[in-house]
C-alpha atoms as a PDB file:
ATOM      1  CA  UNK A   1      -0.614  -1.360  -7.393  1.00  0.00           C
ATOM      2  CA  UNK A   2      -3.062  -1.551  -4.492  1.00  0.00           C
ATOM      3  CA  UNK A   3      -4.778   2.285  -3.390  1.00  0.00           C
ATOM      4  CA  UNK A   4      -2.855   4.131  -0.672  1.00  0.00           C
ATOM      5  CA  UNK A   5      -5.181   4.243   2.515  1.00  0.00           C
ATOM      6  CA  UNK A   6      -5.511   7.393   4.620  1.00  0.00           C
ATOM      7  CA  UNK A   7      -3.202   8.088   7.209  1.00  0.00           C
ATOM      8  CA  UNK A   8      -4.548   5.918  10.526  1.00  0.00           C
ATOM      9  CA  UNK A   9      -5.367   9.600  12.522  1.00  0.00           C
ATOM     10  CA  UNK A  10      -7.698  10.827   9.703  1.00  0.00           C
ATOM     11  CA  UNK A  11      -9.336   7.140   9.613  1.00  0.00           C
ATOM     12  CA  UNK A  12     -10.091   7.210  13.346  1.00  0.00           C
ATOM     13  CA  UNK A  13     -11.845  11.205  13.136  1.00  0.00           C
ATOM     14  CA  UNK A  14     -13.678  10.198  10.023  1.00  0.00           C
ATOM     15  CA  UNK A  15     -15.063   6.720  11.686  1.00  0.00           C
ATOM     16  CA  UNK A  16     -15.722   8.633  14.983  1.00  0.00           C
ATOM     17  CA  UNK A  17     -17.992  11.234  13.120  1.00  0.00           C
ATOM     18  CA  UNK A  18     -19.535   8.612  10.582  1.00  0.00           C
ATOM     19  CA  UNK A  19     -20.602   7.157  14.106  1.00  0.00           C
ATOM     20  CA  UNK A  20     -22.862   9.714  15.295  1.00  0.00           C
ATOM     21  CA  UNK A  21     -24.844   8.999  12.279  1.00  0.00           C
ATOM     22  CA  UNK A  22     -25.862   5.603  13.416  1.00  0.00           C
ATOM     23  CA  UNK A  23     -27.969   5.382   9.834  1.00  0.00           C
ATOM     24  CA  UNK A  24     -25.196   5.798   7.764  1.00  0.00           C
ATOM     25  CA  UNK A  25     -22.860   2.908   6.869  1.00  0.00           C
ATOM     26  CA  UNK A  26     -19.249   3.328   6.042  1.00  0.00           C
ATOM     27  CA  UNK A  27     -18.137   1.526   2.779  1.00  0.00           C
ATOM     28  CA  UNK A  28     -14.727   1.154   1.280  1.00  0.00           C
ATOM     29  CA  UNK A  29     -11.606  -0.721   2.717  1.00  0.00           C
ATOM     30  CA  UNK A  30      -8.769   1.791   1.571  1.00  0.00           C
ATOM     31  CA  UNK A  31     -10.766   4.575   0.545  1.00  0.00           C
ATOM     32  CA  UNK A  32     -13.551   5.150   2.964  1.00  0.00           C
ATOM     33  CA  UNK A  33     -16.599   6.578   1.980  1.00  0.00           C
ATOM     34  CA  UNK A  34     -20.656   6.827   2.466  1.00  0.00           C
ATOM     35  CA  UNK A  35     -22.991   6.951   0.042  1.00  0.00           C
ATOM     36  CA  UNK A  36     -26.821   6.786  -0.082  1.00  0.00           C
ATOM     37  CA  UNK A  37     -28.301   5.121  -3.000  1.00  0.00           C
ATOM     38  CA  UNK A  38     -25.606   5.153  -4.944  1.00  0.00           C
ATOM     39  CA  UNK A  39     -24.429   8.392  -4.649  1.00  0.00           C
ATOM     40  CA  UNK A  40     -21.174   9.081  -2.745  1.00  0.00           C
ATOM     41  CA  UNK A  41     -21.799  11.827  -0.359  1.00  0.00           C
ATOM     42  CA  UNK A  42     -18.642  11.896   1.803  1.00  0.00           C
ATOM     43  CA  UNK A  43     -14.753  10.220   1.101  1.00  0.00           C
ATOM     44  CA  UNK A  44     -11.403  10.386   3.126  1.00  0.00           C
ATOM     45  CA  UNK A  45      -8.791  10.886   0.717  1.00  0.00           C
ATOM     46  CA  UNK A  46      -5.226   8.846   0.537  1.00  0.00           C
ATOM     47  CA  UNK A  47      -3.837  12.173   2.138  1.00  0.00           C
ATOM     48  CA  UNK A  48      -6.309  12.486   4.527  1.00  0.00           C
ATOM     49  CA  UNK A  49      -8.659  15.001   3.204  1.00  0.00           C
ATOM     50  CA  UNK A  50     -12.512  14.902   3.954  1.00  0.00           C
ATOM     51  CA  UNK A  51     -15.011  15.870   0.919  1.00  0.00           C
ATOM     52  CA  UNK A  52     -18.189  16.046   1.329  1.00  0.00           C
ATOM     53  CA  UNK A  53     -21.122  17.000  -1.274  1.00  0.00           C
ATOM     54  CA  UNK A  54     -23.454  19.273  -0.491  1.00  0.00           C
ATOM     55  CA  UNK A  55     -26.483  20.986  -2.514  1.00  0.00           C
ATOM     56  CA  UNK A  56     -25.719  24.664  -3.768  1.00  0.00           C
ATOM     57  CA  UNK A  57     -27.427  25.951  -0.448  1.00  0.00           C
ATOM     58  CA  UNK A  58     -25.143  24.110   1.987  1.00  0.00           C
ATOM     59  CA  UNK A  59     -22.249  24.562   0.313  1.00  0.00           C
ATOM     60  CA  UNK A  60     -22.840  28.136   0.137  1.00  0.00           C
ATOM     61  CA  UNK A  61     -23.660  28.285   3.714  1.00  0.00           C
ATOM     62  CA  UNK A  62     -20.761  26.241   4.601  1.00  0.00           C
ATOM     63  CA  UNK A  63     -17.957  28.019   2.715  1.00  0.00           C
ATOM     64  CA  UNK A  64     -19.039  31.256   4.689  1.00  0.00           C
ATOM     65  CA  UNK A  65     -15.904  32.527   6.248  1.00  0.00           C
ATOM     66  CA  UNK A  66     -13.640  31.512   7.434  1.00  0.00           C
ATOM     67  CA  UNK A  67     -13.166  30.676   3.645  1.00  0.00           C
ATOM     68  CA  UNK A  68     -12.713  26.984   3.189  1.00  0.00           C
ATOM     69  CA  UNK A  69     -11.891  25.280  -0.066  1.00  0.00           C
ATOM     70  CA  UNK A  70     -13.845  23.256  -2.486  1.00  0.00           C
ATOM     71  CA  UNK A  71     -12.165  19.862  -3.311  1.00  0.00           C
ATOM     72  CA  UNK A  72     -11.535  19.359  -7.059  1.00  0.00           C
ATOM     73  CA  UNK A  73     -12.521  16.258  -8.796  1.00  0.00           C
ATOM     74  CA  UNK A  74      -9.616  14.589 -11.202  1.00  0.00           C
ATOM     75  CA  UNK A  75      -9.234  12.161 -13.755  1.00  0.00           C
ATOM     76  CA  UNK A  76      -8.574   8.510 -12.813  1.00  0.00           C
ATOM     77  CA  UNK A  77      -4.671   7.950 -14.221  1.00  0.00           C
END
């Protein structure tokens, strides 16, 4: 069974920001994704959904209201 991609919309918004980082390449065909020396740092999920990691200080800063929530990792299946 091949991985479900993102829906088209979220695709576009993701590329379009991953863009104004000319530096930063986008990897993965049906789950995009940059990383920077091997570590993953953003990913579009199959439903759409952006994570990004951030250090402690970032993430604290950016989950400042309005509250925002964190996305959980899961086992592979």
């Amino acid at each position: 069974m091949s991985p479900v991609s993102p829906p088209e919309r979220e695709i576009a918004l993701y590329e379009a920001l991953i863009a104004t980082h000319p530096e930063i390449d986008q990897k993965g065909k049906s789950s995009p994704y940059t990383s920077i020396n091997g570590n993953m740092f953003t990913i579009l999920s199959a439903n759409g959904v952006l994570g990004m990691r951030l250090g402690v200080a970032d993430r604290e800063a950016f989950m400042e209201p309005p509250a925002r929530a964190c996305m959980k990792r899961t086992a592979p299946s």
